[in-house]
Protein backbone atom coordinates (compact mmCIF):
# COMPACT_ATOMS: atom_id res chain seq x y z
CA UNK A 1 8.20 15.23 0.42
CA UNK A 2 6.78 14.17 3.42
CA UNK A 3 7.96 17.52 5.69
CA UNK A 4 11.54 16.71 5.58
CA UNK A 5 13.87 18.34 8.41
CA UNK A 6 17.26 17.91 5.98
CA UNK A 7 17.77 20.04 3.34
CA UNK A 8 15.85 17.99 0.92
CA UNK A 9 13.46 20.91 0.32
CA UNK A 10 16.52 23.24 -1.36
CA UNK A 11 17.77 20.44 -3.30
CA UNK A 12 13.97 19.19 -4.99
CA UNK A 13 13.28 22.68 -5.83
CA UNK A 14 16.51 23.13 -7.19
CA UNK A 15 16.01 20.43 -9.58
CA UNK A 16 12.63 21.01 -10.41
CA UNK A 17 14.00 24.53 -11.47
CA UNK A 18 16.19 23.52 -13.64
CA UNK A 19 14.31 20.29 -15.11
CA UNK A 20 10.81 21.61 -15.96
CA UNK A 21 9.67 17.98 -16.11
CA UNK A 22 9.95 17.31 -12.22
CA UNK A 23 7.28 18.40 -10.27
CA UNK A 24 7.04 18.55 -6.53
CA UNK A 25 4.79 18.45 -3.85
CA UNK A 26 5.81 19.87 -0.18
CA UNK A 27 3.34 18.19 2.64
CA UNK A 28 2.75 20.21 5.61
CA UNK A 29 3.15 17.23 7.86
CA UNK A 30 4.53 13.87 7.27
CA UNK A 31 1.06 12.03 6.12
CA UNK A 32 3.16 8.82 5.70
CA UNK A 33 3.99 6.76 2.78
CA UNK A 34 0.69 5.26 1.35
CA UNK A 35 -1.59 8.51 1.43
CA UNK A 36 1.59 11.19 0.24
CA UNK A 37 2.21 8.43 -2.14
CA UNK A 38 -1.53 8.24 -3.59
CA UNK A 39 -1.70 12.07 -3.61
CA UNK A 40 1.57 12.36 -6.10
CA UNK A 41 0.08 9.45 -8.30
CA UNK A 42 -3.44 11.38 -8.53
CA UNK A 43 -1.63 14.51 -9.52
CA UNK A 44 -0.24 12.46 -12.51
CA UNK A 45 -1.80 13.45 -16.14
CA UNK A 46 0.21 11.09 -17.91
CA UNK A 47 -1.80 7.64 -20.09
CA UNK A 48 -0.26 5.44 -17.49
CA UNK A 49 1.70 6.13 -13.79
CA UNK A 50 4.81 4.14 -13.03
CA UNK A 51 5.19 3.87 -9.05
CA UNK A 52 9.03 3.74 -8.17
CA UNK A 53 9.95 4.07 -4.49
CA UNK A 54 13.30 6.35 -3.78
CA UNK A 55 15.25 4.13 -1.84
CA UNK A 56 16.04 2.29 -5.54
CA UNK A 57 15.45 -1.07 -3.96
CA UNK A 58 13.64 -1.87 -6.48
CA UNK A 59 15.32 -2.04 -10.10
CA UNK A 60 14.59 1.54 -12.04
CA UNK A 61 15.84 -0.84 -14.80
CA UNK A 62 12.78 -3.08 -14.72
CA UNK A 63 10.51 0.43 -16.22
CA UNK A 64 11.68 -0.25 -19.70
CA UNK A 65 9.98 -4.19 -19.25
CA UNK A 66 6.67 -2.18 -17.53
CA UNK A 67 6.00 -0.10 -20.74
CA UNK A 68 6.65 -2.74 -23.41
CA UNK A 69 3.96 -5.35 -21.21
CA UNK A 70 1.73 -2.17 -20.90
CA UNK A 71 2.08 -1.35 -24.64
CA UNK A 72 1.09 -5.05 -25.16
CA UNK A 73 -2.52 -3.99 -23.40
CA UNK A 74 -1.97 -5.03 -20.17
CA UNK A 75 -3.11 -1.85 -17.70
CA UNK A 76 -1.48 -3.58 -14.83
CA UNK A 77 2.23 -4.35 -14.73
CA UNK A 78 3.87 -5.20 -11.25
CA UNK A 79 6.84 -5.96 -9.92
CA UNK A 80 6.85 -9.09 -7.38
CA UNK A 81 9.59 -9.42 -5.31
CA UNK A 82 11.59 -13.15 -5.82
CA UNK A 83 14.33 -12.46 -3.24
CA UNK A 84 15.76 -9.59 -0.84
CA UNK A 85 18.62 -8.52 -0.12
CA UNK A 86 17.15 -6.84 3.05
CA UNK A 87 16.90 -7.22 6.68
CA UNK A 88 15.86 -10.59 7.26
CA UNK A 89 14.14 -10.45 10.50
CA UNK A 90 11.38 -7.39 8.60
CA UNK A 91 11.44 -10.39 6.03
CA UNK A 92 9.80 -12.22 7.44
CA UNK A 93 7.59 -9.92 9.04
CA UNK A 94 6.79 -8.89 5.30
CA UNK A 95 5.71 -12.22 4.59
CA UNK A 96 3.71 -12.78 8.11
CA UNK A 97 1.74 -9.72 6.79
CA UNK A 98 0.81 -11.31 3.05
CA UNK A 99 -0.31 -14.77 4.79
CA UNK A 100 -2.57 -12.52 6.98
CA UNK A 101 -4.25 -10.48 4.66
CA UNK A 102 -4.53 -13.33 2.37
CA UNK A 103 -6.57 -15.38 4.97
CA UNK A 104 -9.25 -12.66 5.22
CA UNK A 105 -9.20 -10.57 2.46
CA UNK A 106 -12.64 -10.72 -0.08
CA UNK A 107 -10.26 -10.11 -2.55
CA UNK A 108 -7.29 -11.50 -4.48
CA UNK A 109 -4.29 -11.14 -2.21
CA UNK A 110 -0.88 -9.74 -4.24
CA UNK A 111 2.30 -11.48 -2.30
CA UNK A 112 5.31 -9.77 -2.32
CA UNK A 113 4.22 -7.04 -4.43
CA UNK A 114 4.95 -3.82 -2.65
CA UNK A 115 2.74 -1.02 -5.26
CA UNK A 116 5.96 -0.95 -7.40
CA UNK A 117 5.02 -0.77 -11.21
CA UNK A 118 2.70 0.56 -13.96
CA UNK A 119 -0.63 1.53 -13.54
CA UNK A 120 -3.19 2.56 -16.90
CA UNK A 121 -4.68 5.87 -16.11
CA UNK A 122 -7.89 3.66 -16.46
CA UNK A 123 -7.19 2.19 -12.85
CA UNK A 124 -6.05 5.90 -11.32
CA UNK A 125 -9.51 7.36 -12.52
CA UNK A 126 -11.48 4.22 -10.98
CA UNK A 127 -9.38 4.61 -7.47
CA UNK A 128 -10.17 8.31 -7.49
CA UNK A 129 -13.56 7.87 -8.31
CA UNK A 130 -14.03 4.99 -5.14
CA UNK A 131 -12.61 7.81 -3.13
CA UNK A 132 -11.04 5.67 -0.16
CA UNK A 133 -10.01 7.86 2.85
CA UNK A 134 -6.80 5.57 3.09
CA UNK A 135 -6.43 4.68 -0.77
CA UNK A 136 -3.98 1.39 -0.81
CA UNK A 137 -2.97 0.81 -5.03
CA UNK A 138 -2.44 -2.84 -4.15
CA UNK A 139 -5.86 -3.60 -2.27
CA UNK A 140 -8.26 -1.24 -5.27
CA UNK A 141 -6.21 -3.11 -8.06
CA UNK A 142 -7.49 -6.16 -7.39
CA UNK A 143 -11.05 -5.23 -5.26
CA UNK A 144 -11.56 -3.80 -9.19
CA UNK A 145 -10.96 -7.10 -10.58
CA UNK A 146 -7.66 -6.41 -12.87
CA UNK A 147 -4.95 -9.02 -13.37
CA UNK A 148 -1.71 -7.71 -13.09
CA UNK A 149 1.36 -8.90 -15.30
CA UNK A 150 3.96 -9.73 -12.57
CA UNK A 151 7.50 -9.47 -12.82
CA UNK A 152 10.11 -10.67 -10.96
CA UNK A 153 12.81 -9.04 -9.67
CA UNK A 154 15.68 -9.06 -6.57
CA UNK A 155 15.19 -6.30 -4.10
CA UNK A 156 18.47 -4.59 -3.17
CA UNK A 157 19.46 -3.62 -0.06
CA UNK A 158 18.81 0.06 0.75
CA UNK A 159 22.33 1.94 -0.56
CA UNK A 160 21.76 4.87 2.25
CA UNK A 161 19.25 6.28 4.86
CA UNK A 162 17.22 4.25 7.39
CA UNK A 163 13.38 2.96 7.31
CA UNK A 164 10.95 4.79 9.42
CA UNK A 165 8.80 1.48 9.05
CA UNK A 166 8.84 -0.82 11.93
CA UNK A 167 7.25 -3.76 13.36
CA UNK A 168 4.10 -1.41 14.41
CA UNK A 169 3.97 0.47 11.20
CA UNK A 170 3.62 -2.77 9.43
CA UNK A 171 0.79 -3.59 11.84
CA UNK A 172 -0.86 -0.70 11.31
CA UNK A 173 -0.71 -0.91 7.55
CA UNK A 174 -1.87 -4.88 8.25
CA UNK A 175 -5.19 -3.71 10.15
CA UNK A 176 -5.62 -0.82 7.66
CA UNK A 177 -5.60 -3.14 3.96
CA UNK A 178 -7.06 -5.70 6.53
CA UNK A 179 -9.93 -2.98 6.71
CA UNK A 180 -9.99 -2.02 3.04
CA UNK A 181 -9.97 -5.68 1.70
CA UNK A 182 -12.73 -7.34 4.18
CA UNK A 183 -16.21 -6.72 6.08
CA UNK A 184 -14.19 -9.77 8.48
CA UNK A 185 -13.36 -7.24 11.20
CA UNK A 186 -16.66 -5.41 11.26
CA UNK A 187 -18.33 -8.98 11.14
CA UNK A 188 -15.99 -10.13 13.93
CA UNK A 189 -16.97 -6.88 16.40
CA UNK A 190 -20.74 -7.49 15.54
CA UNK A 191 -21.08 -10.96 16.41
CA UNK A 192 -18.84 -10.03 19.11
CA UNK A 193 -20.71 -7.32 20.42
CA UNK A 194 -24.31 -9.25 19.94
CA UNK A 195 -22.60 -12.19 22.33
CA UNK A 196 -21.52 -10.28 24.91
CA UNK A 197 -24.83 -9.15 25.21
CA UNK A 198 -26.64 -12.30 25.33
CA UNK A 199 -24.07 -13.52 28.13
CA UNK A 200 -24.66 -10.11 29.76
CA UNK A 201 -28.34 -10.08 30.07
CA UNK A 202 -28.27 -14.44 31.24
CA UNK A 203 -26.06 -12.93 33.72
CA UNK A 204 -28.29 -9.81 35.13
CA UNK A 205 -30.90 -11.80 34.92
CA UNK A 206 -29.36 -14.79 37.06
CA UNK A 207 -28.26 -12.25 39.35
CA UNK A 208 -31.69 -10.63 39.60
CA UNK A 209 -33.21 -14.11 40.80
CA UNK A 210 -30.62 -15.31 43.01
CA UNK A 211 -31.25 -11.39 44.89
């Protein structure tokens, strides 16, 4: 719970009284989705972590399908989304953000795959061990080289609340798997950087004579 200001605080610990298999965990401040996210999945003990957001856009009913693919051997099993029932303008925002990453990223680029599905405990250990300041589950999956088992499924439309993510948040979460996935943007800056220079000093030194 990412410091809620409703009343979601007496009703989780409420639950998790009564149900001693729900666990938990209060955050201070709101650390947003992909870091409170990554701390619940490393508190996880179980042989394999299923990732289900709570807005139940995406089917609860596709976990059944995730355990008999991981059961198979697979240690990666992921929903990709086929269609959406959601707003259509952040649609295509969504999929502005895939082509992006895809065009710099050193690694395999996941489209339409939002972190929804099963991951091995195998994976979790390796992610903890690469200890990433801003862990992303969709950008270590594949920088680790494991091939997911995709499977399709509609997104729903989001039965009550509102997004906090906007066009900014999703260009923030853009620069930051951007920044993860590639050395691009630090090779971009340097030859930048080393450029301006070079044009810097011509110029002093052009200046210099003409004084």
């Amino acid at each position: 719970d990412n410091c809620s200001k409703d009343n979601s605080e007496s009703v989780l610990r409420g639950i998790a009284a009564k149900d001693k298999h729900v666990k938990v965990f209060f955050n201070l401040k709101n650390f947003g989705p992909d870091r409170s996210g990554m701390y619940a999945v490393y508190q996880a003990t179980g042989d394999a972590i299923i990732v289900l957001p709570t807005d139940f856009q995406e089917p609860p009913e596709l976990i059944e399908t995730f355990i008999n693919e991981w059961s198979k051997g697979n240690k990666l099993v992921l929903g990709q989304r086929n269609k959406t029932e959601a707003n259509g303008f952040m649609n295509l925002i969504r999929l502005l953000y895939y082509k992006i990453i895809k065009a710099f990223s050193e690694n395999e680029e996941l489209e339409r795959v939002t972190g929804f599905g099963l991951y091995d405990k195998e994976i979790i250990d390796w992610i903890k061990w690469i200890d990433s300041p801003e862990p992303q589950l969709r950008t270590a999956v594949t920088m680790l080289g494991y091939k997911p088992v995709l499977i399709p499924y509609t997104q729903q439309k989001r039965a009550s609340g509102h997004s906090s993510y906007n066009f900014f948040s999703y260009v923030r979460a853009a620069i930051v798997n951007l920044i993860a996935s590639s050395l691009f943007p630090l090779r971009f800056i340097t030859y930048l950087g080393f450029f301006g220079s070079v044009i810097s000093a011509i110029v002093g030194l052009v200046y210099l004579i003409l004084k």
